[in-house]
Protein backbone atom coordinates (compact mmCIF):
# COMPACT_ATOMS: atom_id res chain seq x y z
CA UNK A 1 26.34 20.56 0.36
CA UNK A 2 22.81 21.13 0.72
CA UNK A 3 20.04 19.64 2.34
CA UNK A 4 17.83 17.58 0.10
CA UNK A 5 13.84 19.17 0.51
CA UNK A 6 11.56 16.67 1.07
CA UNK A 7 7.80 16.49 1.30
CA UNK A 8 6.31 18.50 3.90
CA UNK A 9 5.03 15.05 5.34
CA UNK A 10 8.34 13.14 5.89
CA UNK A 11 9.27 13.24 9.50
CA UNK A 12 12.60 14.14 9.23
CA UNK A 13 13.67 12.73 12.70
CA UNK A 14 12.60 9.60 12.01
CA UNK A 15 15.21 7.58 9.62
CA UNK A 16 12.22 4.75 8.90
CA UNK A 17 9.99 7.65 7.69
CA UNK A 18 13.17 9.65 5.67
CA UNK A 19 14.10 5.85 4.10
CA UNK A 20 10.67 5.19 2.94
CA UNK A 21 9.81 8.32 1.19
CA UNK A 22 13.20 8.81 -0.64
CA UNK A 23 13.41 4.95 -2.00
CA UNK A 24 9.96 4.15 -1.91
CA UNK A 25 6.66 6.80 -2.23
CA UNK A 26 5.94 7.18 -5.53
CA UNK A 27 8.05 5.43 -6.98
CA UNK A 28 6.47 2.98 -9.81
CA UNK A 29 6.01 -0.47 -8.73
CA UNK A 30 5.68 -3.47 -10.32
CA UNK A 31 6.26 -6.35 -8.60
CA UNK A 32 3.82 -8.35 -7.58
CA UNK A 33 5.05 -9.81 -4.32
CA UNK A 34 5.95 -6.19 -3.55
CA UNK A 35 2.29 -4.65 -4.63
CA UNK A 36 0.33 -7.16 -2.47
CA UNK A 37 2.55 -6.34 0.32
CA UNK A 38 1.95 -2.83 0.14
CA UNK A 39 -1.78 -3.21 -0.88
CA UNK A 40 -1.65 -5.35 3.05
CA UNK A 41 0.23 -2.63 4.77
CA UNK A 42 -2.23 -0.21 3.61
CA UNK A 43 -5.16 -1.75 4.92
CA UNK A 44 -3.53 -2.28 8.05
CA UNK A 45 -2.95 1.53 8.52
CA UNK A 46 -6.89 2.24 8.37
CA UNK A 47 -7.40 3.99 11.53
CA UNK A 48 -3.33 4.38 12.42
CA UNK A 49 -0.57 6.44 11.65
CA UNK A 50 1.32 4.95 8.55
CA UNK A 51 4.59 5.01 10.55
CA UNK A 52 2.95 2.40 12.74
CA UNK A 53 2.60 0.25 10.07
CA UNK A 54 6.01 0.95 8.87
CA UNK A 55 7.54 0.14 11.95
CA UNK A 56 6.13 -3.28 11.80
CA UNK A 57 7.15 -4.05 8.53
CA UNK A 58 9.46 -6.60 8.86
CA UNK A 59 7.10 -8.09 11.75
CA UNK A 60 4.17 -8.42 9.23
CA UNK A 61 6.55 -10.10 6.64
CA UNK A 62 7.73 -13.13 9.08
CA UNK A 63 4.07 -13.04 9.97
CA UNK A 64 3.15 -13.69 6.57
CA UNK A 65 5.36 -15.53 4.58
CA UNK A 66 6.94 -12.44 3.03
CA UNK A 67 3.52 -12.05 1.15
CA UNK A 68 3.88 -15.11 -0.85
CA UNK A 69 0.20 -14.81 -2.14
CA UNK A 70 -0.22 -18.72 -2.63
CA UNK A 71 0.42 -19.27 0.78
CA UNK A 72 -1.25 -16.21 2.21
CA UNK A 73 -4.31 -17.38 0.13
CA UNK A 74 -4.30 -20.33 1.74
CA UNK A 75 -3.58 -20.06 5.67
CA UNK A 76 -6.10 -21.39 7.89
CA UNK A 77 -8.11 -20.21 11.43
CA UNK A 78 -4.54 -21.69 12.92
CA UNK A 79 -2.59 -18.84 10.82
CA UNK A 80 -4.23 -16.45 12.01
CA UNK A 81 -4.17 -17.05 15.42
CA UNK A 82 -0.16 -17.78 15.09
CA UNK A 83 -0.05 -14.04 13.28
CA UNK A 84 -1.95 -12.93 16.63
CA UNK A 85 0.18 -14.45 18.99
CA UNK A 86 3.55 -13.50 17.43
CA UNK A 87 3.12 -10.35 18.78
CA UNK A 88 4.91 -8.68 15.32
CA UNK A 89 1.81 -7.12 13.52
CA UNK A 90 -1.24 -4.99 15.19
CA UNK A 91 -3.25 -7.00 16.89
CA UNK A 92 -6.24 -6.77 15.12
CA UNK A 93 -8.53 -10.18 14.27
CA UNK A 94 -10.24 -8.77 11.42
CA UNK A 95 -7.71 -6.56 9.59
CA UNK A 96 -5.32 -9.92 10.16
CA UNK A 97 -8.45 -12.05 8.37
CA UNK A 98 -8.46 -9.51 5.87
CA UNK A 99 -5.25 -10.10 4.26
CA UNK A 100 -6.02 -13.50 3.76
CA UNK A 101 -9.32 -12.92 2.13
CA UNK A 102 -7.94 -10.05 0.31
CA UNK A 103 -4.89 -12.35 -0.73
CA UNK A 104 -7.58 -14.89 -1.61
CA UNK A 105 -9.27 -11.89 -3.91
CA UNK A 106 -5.78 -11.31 -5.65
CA UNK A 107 -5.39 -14.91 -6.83
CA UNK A 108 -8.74 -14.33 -8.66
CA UNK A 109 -7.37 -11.06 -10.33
CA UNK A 110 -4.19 -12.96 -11.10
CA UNK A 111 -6.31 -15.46 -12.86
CA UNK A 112 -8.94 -12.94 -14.52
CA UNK A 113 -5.73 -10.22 -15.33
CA UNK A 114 -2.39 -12.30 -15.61
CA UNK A 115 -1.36 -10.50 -12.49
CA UNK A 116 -1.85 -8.17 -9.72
CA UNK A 117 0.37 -5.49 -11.21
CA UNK A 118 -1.75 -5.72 -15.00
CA UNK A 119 -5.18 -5.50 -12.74
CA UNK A 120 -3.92 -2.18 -10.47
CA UNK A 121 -2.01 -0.34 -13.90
CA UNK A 122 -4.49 -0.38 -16.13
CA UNK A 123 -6.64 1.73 -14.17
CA UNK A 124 -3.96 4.66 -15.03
CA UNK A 125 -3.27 3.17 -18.49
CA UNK A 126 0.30 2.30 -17.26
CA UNK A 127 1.38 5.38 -16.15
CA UNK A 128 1.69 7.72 -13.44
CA UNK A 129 -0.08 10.29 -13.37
CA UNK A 130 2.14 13.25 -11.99
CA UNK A 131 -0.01 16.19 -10.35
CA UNK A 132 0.48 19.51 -9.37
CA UNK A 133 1.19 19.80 -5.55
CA UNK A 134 2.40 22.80 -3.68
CA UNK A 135 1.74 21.77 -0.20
CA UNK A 136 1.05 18.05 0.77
CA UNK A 137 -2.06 19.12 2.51
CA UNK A 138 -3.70 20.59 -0.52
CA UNK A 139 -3.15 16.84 -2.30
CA UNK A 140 -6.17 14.70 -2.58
CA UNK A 141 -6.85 12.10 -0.64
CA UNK A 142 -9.22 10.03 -2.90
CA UNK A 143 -10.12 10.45 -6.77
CA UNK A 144 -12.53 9.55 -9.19
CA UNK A 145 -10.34 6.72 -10.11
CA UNK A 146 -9.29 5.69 -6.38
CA UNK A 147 -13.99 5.38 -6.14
CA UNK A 148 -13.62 2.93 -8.95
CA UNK A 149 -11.05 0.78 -7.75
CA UNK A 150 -12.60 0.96 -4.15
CA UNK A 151 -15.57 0.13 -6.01
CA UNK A 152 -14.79 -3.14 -8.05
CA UNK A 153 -12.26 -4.52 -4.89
CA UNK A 154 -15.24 -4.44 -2.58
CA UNK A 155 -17.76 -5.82 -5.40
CA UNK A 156 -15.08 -8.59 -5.15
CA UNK A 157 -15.25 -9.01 -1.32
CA UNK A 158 -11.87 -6.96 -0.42
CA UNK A 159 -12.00 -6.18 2.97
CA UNK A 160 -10.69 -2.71 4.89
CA UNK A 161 -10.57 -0.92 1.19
CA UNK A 162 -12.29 2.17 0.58
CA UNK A 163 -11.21 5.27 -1.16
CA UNK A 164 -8.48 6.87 1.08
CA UNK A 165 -7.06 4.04 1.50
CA UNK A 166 -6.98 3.20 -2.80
CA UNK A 167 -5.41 6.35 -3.12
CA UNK A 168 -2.75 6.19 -0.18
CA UNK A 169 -1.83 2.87 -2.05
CA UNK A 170 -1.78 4.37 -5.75
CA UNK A 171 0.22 7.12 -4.15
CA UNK A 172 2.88 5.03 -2.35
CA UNK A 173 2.93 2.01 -5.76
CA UNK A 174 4.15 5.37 -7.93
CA UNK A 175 0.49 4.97 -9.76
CA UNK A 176 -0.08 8.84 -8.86
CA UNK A 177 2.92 10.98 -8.35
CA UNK A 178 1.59 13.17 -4.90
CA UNK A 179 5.67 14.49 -4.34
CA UNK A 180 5.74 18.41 -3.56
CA UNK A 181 6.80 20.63 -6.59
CA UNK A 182 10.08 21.32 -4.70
CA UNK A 183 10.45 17.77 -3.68
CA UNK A 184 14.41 16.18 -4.68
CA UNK A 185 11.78 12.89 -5.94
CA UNK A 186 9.45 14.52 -8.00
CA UNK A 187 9.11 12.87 -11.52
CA UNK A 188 10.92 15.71 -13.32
């Protein structure tokens, strides 16, 4: 039998890494516990390797209720310095601050666009958009659409968002399809 080809990007050695982008990257997502998780994660990876993030996973979900927004939206100065102190997330006052004022920014959405998966879809009109790629380096890394959405979180007061990091996210919800051409998981 013969080896499924993967993005360039997957480290192969690394099951966490292998796991993630076969089940996960690009796949379409919709639910909303699931979205603000992954929205978190990826403002926790500005400035680290994604694995790192990854790794801690299951540490930032005991940390944080396993992203129940309501409750995320409404921990206190005490939260955070129990998230701190647990030792299971990167130790990082303000990106730890920043979920909760980010989850504080989703309950608005929720109540302005029924819910967080309406207010991230529509900018895509509900479905992936599937590009081109050869090589994961020659993929982009921010779009005009990732700008807009950086745009209207941070006119909003989201914290650690800007374009890279939109676009990592819309890559990883399944908003954009980023797999290589040869890729087992690209949308066919």
């Amino acid at each position: 039998m013969s080896e499924k080809i993967r993005c360039g990007w997957v480290k192969l050695s690394d099951p966490v890494y292998v796991a993630y982008h076969d089940e996960e990257w690009g796949k379409p997502l919709h639910d909303e516990r699931a979205l603000f998780e992954l929205f978190s994660l990826e403002t926790q990876s500005a400035g680290l390797s994604w694995l790192t993030v990854l790794k801690k996973r299951e540490g930032y979900r005991k940390a944080f209720d396993n992203f129940d927004l309501q409750k995320v939206a409404s921990y206190s100065e005490a939260d955070v310095a129990r998230i701190i102190d647990s030792g299971e997330v990167i130790k990082s006052r303000p990106k730890i601050e920043a979920v909760i004022s980010n989850a504080k920014g989703f309950v608005q959405i929720v109540s302005e666009f029924g819910s967080i998966d309406n207010y991230f879809w529509s900018w895509v009109d509900g479905k992936p958009s599937v590009n081109a790629i050869s090589d994961y380096k020659t993929a982009p890394c921010k779009t005009n659409i990732s700008d807009a959405i950086t745009k209207d979180l941070k006119k909003r007061g989201f914290k650690f968002v800007g374009s890279v990091t939109i676009y990592a996210f819309m890559q990883a919800c399944g908003m954009v399809d980023d797999h290589e051409n040869s890729c087992f998981c690209k949308a066919k």
